[in-house]
PDB file of N, CA and C in Angstrom:
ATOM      1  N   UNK A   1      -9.895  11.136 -34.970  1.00  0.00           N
ATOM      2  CA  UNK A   1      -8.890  10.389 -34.234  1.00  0.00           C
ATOM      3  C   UNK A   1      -9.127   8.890 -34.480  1.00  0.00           C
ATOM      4  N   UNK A   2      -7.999   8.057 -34.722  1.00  0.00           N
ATOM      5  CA  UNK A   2      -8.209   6.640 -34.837  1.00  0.00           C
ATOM      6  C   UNK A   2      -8.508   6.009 -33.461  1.00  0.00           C
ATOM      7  N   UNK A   3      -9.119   4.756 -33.764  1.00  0.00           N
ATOM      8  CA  UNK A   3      -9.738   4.069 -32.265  1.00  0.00           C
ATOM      9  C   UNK A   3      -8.254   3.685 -31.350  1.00  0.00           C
ATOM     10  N   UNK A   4      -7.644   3.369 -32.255  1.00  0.00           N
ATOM     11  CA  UNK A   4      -6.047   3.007 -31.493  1.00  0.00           C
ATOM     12  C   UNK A   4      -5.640   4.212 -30.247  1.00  0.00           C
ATOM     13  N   UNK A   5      -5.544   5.016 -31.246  1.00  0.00           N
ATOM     14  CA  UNK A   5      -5.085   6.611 -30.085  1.00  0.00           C
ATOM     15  C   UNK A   5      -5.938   6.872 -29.404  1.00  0.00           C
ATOM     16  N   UNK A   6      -7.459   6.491 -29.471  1.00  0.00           N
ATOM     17  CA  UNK A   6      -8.297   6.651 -28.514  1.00  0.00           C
ATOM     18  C   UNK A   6      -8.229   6.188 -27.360  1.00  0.00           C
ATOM     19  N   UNK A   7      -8.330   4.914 -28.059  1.00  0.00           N
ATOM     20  CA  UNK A   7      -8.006   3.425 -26.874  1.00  0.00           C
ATOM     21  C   UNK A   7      -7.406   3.722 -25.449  1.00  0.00           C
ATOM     22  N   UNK A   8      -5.789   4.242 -26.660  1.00  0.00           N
ATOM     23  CA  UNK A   8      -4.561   5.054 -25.478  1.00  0.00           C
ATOM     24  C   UNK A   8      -4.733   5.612 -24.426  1.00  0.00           C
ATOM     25  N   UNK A   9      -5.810   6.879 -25.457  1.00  0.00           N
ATOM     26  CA  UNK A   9      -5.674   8.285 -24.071  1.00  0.00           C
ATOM     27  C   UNK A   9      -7.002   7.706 -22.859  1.00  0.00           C
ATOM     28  N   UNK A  10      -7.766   6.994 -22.928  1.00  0.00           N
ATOM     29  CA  UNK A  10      -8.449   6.610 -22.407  1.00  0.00           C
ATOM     30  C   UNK A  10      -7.492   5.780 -21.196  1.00  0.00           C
ATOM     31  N   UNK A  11      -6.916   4.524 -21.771  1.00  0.00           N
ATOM     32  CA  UNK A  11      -5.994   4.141 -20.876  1.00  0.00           C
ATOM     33  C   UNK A  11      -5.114   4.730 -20.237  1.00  0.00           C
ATOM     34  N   UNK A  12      -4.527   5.879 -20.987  1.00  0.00           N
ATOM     35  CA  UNK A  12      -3.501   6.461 -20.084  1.00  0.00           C
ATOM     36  C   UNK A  12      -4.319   7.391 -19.326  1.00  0.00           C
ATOM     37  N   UNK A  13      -5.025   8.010 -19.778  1.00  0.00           N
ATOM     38  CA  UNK A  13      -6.082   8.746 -18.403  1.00  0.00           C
ATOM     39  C   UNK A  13      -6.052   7.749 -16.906  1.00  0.00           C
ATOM     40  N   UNK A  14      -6.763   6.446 -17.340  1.00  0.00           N
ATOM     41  CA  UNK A  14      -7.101   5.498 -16.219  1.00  0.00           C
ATOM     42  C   UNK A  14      -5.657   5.097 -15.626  1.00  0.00           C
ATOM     43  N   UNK A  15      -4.874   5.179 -16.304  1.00  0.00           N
ATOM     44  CA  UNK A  15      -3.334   4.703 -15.284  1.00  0.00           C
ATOM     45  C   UNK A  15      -2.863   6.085 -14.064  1.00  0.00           C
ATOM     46  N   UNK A  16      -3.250   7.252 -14.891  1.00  0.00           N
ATOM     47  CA  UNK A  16      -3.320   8.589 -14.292  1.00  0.00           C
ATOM     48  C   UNK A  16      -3.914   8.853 -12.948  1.00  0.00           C
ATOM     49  N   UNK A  17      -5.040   8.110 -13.187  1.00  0.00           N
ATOM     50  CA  UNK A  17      -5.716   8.234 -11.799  1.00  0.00           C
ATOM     51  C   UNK A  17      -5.634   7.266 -10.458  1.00  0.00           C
ATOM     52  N   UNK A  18      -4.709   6.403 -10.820  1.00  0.00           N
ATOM     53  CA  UNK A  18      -4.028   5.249 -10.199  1.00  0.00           C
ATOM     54  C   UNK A  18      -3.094   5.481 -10.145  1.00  0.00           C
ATOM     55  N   UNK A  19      -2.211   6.500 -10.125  1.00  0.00           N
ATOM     56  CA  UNK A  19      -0.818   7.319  -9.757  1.00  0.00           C
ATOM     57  C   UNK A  19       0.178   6.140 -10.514  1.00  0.00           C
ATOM     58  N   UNK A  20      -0.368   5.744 -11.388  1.00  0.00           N
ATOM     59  CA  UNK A  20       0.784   4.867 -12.258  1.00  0.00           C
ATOM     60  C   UNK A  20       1.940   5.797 -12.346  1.00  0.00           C
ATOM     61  N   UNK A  21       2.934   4.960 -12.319  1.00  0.00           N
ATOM     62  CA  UNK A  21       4.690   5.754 -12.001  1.00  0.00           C
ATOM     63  C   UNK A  21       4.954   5.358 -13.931  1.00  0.00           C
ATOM     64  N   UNK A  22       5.881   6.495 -14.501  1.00  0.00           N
ATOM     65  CA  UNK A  22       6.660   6.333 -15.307  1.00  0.00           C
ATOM     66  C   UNK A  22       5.888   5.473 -16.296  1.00  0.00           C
ATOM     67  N   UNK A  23       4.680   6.361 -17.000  1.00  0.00           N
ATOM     68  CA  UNK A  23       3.674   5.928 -18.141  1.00  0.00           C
ATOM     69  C   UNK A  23       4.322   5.950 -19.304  1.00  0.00           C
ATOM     70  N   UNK A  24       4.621   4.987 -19.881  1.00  0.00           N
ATOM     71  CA  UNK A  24       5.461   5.699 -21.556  1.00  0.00           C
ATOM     72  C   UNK A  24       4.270   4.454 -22.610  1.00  0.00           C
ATOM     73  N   UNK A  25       4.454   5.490 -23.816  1.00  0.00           N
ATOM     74  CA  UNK A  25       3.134   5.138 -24.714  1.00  0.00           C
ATOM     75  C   UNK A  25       4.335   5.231 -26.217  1.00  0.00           C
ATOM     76  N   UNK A  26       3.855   4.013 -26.806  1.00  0.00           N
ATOM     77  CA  UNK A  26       4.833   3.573 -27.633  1.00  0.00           C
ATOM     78  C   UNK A  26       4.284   3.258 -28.882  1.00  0.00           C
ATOM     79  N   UNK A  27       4.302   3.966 -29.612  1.00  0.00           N
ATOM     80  CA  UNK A  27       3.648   3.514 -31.117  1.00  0.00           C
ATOM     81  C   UNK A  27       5.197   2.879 -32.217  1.00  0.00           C
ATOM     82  N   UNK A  28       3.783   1.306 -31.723  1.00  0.00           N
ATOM     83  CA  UNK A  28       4.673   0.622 -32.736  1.00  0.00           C
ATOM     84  C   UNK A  28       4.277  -0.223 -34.139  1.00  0.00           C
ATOM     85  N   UNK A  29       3.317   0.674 -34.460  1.00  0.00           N
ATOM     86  CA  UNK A  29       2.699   0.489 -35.782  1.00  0.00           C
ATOM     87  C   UNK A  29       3.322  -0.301 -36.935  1.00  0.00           C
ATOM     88  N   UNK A  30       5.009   0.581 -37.052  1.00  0.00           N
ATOM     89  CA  UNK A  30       5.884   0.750 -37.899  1.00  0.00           C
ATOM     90  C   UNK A  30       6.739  -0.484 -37.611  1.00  0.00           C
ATOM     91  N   UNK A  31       6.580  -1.353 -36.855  1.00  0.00           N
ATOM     92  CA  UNK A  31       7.481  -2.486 -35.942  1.00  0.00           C
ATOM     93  C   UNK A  31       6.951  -3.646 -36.034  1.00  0.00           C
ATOM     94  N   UNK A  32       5.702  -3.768 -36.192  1.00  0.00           N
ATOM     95  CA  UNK A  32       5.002  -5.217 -35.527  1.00  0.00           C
ATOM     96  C   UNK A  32       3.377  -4.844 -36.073  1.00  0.00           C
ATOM     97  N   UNK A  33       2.922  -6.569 -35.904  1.00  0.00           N
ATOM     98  CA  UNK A  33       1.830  -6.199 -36.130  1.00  0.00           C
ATOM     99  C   UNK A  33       0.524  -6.655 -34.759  1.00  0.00           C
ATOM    100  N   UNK A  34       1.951  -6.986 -33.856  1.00  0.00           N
ATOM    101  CA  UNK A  34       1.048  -7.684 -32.602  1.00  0.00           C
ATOM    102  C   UNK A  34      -0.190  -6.278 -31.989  1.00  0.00           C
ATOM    103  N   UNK A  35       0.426  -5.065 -31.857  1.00  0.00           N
ATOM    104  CA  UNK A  35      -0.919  -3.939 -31.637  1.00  0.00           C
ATOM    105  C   UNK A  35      -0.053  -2.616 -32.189  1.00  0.00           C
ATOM    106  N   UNK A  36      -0.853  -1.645 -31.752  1.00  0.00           N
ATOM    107  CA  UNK A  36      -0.759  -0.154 -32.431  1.00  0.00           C
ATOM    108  C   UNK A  36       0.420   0.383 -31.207  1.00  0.00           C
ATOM    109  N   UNK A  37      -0.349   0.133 -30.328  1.00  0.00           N
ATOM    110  CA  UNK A  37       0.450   1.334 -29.669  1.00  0.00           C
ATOM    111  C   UNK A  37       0.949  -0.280 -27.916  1.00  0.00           C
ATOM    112  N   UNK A  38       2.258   0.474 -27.433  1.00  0.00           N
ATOM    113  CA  UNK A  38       2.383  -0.428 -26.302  1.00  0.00           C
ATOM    114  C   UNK A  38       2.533   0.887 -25.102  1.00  0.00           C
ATOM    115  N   UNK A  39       1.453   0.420 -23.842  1.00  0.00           N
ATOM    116  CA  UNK A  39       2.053   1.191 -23.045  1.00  0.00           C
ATOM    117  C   UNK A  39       2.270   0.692 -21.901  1.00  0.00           C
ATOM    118  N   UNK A  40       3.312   1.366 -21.288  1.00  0.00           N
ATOM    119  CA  UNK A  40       3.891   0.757 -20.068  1.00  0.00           C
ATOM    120  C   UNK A  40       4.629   1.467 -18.726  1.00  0.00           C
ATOM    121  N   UNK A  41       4.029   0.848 -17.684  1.00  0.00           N
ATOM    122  CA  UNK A  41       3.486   1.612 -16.630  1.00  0.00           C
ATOM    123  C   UNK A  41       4.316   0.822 -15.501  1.00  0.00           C
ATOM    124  N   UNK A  42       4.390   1.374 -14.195  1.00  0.00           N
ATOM    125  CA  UNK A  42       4.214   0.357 -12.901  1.00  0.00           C
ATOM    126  C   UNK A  42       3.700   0.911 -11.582  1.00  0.00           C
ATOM    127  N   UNK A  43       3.473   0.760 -10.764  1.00  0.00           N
ATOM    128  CA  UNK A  43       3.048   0.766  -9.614  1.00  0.00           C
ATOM    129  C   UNK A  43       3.866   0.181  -8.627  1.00  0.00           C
ATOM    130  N   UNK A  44       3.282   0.745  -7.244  1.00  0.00           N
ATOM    131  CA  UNK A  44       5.115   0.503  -6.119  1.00  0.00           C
ATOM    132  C   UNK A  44       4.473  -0.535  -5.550  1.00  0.00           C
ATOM    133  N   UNK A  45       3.766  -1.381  -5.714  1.00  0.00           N
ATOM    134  CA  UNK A  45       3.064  -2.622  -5.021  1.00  0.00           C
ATOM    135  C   UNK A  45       1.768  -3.720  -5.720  1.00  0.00           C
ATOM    136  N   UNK A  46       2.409  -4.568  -5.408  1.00  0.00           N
ATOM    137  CA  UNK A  46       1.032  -5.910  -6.228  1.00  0.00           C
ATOM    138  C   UNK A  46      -0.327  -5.264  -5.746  1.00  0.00           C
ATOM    139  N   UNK A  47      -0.628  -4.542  -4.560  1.00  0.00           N
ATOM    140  CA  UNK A  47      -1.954  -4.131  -4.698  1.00  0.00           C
ATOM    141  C   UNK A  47      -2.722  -2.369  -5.593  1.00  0.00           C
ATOM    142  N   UNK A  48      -1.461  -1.595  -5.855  1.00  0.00           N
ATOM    143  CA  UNK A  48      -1.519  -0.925  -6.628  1.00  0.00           C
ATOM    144  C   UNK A  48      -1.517  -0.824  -7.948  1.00  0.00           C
ATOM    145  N   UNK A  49      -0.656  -2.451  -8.587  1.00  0.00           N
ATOM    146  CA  UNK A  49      -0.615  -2.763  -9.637  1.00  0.00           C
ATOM    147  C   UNK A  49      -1.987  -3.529  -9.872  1.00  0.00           C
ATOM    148  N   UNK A  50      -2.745  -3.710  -9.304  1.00  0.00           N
ATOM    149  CA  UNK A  50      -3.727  -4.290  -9.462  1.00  0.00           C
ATOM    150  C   UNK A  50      -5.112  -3.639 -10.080  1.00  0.00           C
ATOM    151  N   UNK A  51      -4.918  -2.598  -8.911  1.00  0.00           N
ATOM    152  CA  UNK A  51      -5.999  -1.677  -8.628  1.00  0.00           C
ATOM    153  C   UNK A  51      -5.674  -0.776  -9.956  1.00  0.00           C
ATOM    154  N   UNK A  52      -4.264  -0.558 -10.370  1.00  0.00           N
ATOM    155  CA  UNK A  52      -4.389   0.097 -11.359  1.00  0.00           C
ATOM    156  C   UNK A  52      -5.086  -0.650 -13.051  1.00  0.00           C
ATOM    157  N   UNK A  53      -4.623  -2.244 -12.813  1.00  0.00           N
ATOM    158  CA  UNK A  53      -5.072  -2.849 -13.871  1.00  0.00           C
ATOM    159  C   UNK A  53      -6.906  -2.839 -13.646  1.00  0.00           C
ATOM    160  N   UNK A  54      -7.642  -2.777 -12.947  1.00  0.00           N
ATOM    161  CA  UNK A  54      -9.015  -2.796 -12.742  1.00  0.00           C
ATOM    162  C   UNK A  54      -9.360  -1.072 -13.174  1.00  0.00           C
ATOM    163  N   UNK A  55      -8.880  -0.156 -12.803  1.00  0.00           N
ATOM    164  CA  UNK A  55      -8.975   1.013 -13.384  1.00  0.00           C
ATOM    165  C   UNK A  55      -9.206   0.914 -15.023  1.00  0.00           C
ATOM    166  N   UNK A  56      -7.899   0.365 -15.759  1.00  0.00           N
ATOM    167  CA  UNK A  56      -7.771   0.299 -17.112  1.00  0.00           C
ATOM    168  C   UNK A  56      -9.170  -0.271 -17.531  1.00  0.00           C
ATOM    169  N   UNK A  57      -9.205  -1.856 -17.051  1.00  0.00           N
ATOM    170  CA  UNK A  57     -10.129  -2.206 -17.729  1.00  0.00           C
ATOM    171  C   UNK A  57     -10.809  -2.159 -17.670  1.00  0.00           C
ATOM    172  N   UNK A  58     -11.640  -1.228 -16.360  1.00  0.00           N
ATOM    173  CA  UNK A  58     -12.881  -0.361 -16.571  1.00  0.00           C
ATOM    174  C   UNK A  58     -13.289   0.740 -17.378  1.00  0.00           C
ATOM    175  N   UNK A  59     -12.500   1.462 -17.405  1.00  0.00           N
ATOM    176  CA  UNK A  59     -12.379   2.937 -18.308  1.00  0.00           C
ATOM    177  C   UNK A  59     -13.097   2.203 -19.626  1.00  0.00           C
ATOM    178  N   UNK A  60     -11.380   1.120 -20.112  1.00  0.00           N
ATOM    179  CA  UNK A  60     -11.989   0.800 -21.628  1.00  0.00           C
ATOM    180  C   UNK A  60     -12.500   0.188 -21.876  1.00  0.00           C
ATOM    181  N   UNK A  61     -13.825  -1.320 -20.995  1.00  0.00           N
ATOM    182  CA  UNK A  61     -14.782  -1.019 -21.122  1.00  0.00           C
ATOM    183  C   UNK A  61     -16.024  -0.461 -21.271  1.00  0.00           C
ATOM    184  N   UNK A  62     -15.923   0.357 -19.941  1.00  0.00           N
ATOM    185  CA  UNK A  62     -16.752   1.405 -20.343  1.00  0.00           C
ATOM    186  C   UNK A  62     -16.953   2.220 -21.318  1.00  0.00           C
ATOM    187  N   UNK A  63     -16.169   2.340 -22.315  1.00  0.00           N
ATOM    188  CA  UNK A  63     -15.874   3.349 -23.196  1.00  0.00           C
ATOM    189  C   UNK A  63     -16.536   2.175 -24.793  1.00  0.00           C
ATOM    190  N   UNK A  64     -16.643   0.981 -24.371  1.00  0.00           N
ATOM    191  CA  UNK A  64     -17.101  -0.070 -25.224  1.00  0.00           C
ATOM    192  C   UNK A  64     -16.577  -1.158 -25.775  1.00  0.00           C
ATOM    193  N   UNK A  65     -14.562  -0.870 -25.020  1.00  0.00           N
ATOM    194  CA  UNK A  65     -13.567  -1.588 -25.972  1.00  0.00           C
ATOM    195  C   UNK A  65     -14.017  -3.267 -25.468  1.00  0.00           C
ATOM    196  N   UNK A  66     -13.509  -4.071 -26.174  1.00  0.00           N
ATOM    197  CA  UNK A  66     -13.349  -5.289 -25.687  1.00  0.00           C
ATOM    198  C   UNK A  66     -12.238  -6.165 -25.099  1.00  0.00           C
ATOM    199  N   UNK A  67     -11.783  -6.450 -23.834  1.00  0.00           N
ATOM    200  CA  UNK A  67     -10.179  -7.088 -23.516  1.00  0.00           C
ATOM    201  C   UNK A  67     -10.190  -8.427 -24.216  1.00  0.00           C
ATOM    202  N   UNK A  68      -9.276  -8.482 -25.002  1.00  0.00           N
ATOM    203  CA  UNK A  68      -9.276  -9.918 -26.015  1.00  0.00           C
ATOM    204  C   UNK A  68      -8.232 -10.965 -24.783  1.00  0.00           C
ATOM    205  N   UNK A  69      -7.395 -10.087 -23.384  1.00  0.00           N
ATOM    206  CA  UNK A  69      -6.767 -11.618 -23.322  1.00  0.00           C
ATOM    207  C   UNK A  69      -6.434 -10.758 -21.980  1.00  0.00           C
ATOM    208  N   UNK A  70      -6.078 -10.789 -20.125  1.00  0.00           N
ATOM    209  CA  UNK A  70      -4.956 -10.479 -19.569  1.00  0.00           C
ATOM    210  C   UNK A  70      -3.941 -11.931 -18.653  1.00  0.00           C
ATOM    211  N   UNK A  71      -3.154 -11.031 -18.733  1.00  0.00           N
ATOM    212  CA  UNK A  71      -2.466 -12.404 -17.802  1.00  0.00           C
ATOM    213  C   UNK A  71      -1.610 -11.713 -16.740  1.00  0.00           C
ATOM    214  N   UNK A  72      -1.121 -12.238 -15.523  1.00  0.00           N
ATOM    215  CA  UNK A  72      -0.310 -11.857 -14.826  1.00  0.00           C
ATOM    216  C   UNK A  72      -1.076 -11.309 -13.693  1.00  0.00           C
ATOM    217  N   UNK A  73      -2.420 -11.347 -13.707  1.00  0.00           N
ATOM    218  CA  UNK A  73      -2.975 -10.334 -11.952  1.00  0.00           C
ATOM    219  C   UNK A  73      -2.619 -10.965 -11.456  1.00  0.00           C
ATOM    220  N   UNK A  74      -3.015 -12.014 -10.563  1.00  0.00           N
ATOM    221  CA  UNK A  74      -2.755 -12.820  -9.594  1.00  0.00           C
ATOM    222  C   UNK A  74      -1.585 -12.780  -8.916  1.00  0.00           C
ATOM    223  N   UNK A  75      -0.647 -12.387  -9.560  1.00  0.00           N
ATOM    224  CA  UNK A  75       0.615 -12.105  -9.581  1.00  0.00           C
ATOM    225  C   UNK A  75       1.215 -11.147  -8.784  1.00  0.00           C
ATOM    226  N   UNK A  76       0.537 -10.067  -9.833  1.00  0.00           N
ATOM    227  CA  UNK A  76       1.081  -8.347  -9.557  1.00  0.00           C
ATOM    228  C   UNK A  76       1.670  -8.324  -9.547  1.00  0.00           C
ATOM    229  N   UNK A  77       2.842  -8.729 -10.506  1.00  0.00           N
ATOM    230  CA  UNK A  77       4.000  -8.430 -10.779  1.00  0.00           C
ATOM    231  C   UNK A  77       4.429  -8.160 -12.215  1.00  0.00           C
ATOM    232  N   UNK A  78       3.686  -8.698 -13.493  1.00  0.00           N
ATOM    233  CA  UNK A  78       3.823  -7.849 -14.320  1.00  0.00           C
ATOM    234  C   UNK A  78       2.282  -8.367 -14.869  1.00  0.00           C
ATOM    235  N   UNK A  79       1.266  -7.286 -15.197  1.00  0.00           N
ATOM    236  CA  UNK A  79      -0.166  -7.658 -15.971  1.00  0.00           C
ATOM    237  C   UNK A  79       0.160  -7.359 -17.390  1.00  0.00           C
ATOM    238  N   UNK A  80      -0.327  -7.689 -18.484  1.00  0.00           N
ATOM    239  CA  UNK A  80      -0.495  -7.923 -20.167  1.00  0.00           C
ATOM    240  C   UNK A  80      -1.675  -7.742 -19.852  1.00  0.00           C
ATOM    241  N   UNK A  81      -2.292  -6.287 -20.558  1.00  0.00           N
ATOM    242  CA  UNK A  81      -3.768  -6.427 -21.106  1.00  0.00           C
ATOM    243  C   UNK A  81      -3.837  -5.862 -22.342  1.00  0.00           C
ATOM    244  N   UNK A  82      -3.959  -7.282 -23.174  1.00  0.00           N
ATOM    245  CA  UNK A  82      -4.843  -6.987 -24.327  1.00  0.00           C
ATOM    246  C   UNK A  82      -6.119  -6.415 -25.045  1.00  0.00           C
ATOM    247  N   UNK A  83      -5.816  -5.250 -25.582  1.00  0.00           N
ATOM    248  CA  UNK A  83      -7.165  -4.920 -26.236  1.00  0.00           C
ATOM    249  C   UNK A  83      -6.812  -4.925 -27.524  1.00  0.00           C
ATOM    250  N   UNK A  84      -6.478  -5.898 -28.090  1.00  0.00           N
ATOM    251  CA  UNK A  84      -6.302  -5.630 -29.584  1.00  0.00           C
ATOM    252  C   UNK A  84      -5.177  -4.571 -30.639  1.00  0.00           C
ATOM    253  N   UNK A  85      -5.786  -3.561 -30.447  1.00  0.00           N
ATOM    254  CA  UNK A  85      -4.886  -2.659 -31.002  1.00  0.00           C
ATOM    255  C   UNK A  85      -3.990  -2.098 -30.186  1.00  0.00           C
ATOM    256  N   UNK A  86      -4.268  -2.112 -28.805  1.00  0.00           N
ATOM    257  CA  UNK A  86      -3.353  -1.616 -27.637  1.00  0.00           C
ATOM    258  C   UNK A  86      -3.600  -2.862 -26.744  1.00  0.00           C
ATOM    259  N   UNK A  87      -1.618  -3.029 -26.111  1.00  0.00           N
ATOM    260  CA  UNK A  87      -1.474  -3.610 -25.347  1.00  0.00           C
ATOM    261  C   UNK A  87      -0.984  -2.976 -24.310  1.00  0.00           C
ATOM    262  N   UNK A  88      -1.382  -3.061 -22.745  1.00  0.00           N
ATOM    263  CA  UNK A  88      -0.900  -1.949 -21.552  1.00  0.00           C
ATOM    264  C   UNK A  88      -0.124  -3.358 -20.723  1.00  0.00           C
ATOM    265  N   UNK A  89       0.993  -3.213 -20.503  1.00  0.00           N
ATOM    266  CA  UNK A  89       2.273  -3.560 -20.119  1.00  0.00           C
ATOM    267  C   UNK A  89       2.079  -3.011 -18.138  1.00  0.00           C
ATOM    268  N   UNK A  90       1.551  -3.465 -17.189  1.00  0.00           N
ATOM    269  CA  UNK A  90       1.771  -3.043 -15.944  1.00  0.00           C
ATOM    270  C   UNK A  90       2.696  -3.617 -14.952  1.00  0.00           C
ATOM    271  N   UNK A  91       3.623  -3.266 -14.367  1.00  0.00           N
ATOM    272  CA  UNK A  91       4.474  -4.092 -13.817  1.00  0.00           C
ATOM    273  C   UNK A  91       4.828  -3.399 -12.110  1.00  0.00           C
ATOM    274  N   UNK A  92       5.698  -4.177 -11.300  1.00  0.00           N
ATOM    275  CA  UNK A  92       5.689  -3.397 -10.114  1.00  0.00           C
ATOM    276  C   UNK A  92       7.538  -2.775  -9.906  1.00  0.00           C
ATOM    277  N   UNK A  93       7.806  -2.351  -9.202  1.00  0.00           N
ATOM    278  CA  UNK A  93       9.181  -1.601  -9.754  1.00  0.00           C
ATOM    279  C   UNK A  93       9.731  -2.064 -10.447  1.00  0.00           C
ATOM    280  N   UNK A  94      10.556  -3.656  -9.557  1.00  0.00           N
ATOM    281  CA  UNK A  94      11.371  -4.511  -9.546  1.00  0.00           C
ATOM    282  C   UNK A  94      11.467  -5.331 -11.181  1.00  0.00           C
ATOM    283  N   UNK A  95      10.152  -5.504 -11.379  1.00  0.00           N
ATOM    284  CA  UNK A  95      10.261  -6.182 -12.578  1.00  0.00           C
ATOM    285  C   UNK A  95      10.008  -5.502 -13.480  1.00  0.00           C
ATOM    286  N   UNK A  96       9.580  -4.580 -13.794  1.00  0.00           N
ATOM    287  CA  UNK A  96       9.926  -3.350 -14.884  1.00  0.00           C
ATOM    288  C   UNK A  96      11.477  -3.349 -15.049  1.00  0.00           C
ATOM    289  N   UNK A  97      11.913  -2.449 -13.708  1.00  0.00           N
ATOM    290  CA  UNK A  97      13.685  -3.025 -14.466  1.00  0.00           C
ATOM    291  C   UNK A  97      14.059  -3.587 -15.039  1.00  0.00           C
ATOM    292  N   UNK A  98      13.600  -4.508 -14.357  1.00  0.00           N
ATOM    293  CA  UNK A  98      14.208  -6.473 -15.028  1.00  0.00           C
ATOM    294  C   UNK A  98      14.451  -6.320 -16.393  1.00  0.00           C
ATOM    295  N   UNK A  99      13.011  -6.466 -16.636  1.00  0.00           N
ATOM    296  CA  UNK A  99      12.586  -6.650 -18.154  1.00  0.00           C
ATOM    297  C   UNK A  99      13.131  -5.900 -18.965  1.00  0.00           C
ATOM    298  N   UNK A 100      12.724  -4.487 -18.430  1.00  0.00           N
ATOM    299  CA  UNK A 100      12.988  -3.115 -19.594  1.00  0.00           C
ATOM    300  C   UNK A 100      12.569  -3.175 -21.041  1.00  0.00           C
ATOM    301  N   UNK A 101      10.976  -3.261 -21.103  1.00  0.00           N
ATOM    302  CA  UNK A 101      10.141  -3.712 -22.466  1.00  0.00           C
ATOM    303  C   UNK A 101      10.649  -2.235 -23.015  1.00  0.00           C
ATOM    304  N   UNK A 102      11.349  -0.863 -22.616  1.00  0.00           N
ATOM    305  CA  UNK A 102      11.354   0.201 -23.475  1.00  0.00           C
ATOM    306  C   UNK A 102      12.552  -0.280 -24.049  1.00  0.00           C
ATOM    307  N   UNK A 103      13.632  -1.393 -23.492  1.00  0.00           N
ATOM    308  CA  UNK A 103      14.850  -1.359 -24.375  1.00  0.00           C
ATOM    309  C   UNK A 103      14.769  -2.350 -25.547  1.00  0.00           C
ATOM    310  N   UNK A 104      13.586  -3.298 -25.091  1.00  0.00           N
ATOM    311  CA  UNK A 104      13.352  -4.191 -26.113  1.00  0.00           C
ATOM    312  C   UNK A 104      13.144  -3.972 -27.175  1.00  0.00           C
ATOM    313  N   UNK A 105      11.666  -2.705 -27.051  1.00  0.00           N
ATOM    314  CA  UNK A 105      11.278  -2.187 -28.079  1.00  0.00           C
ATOM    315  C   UNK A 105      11.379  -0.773 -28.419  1.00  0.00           C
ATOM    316  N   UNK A 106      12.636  -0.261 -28.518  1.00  0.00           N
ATOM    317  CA  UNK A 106      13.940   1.266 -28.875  1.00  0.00           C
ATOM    318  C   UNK A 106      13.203   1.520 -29.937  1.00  0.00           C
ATOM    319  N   UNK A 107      13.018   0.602 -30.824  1.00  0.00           N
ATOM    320  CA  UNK A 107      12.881   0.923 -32.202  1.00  0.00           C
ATOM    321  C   UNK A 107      11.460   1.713 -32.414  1.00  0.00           C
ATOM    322  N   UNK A 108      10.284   1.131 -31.142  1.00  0.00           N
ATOM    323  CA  UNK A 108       9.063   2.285 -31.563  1.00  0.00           C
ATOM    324  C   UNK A 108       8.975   3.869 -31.090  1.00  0.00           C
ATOM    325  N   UNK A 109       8.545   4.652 -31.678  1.00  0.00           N
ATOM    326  CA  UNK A 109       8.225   5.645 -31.447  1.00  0.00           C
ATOM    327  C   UNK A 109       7.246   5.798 -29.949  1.00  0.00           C
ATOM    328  N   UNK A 110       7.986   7.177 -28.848  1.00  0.00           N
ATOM    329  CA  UNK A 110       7.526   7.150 -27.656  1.00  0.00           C
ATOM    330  C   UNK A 110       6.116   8.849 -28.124  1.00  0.00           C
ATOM    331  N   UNK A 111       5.344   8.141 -27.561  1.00  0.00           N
ATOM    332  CA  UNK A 111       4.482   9.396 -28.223  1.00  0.00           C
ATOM    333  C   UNK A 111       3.875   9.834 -26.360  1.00  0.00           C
ATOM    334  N   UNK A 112       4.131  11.263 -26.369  1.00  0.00           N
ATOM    335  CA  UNK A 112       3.375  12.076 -25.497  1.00  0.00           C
ATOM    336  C   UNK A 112       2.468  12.117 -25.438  1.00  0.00           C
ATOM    337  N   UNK A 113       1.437  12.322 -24.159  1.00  0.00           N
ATOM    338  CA  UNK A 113      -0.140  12.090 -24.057  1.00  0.00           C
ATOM    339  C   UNK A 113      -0.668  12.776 -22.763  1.00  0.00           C
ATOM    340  N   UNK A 114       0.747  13.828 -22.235  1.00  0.00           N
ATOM    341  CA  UNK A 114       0.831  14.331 -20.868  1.00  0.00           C
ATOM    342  C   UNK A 114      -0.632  15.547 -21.244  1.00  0.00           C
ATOM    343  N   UNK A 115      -0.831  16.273 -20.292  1.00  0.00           N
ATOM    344  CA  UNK A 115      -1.695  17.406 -20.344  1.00  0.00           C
ATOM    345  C   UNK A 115      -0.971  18.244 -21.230  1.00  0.00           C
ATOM    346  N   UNK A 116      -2.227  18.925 -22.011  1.00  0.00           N
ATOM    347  CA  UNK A 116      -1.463  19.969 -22.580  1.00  0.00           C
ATOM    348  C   UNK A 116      -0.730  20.067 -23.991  1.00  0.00           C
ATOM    349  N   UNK A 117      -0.360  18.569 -23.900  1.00  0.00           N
ATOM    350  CA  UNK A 117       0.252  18.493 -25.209  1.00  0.00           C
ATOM    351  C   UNK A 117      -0.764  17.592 -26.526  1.00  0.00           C
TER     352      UNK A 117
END
């Protein structure tokens, strides 16, 4: 398995256990060269969106990755965490709508990562 898809299921595990709402995992390899895969998540509150971004970047530390950049906690309203090859997109309802980073980026491939599959 490449470290990219690793990265992922690691992260999307950790959004999993933070009842992250409406996880979609986006390989956009074929699109850009800003990272591998984009995923994007939200949570029903700045303190869930939070707690879920401290989840992430524990997991993939722990696991050894390095966060090259985040922005937006303080906020909790939309977090950017950079790890290089994966970027995790966390936002809280309202501004997920808003934005709609899945319509921005149509063009990448949505890859499954549910149980099972």
């Amino acid at each position: 398995m490449n470290q990219s898809l690793e990265m992922t299921k690691i992260a999307y595990k950790a959004l999993e256990e933070k009842l992250a709402e409406e996880i979609k995992v986006l390989d956009i390899r074929s699109i850009s060269v800003i990272a591998d895969y984009f995923i994007i998540a939200n949570g029903k509150n700045k303190n869930q969106v939070q707690a879920i971004v401290d989840n992430v970047q524990d997991a993939l530390q722990k696991a050894g990755y390095e966060m090259k950049q985040m922005e937006g906690y303080q906020n909790g309203t939309w977090v950017l965490i950079d790890f290089g090859d994966i970027v995790i997109h966390i936002f809280d309802q309202e501004n997920r709508l808003f934005y709609d980073l899945e319509r921005i980026w149509k063009d990448g491939v949505e890859v499954s990562l549910e149980e099972g599959e």
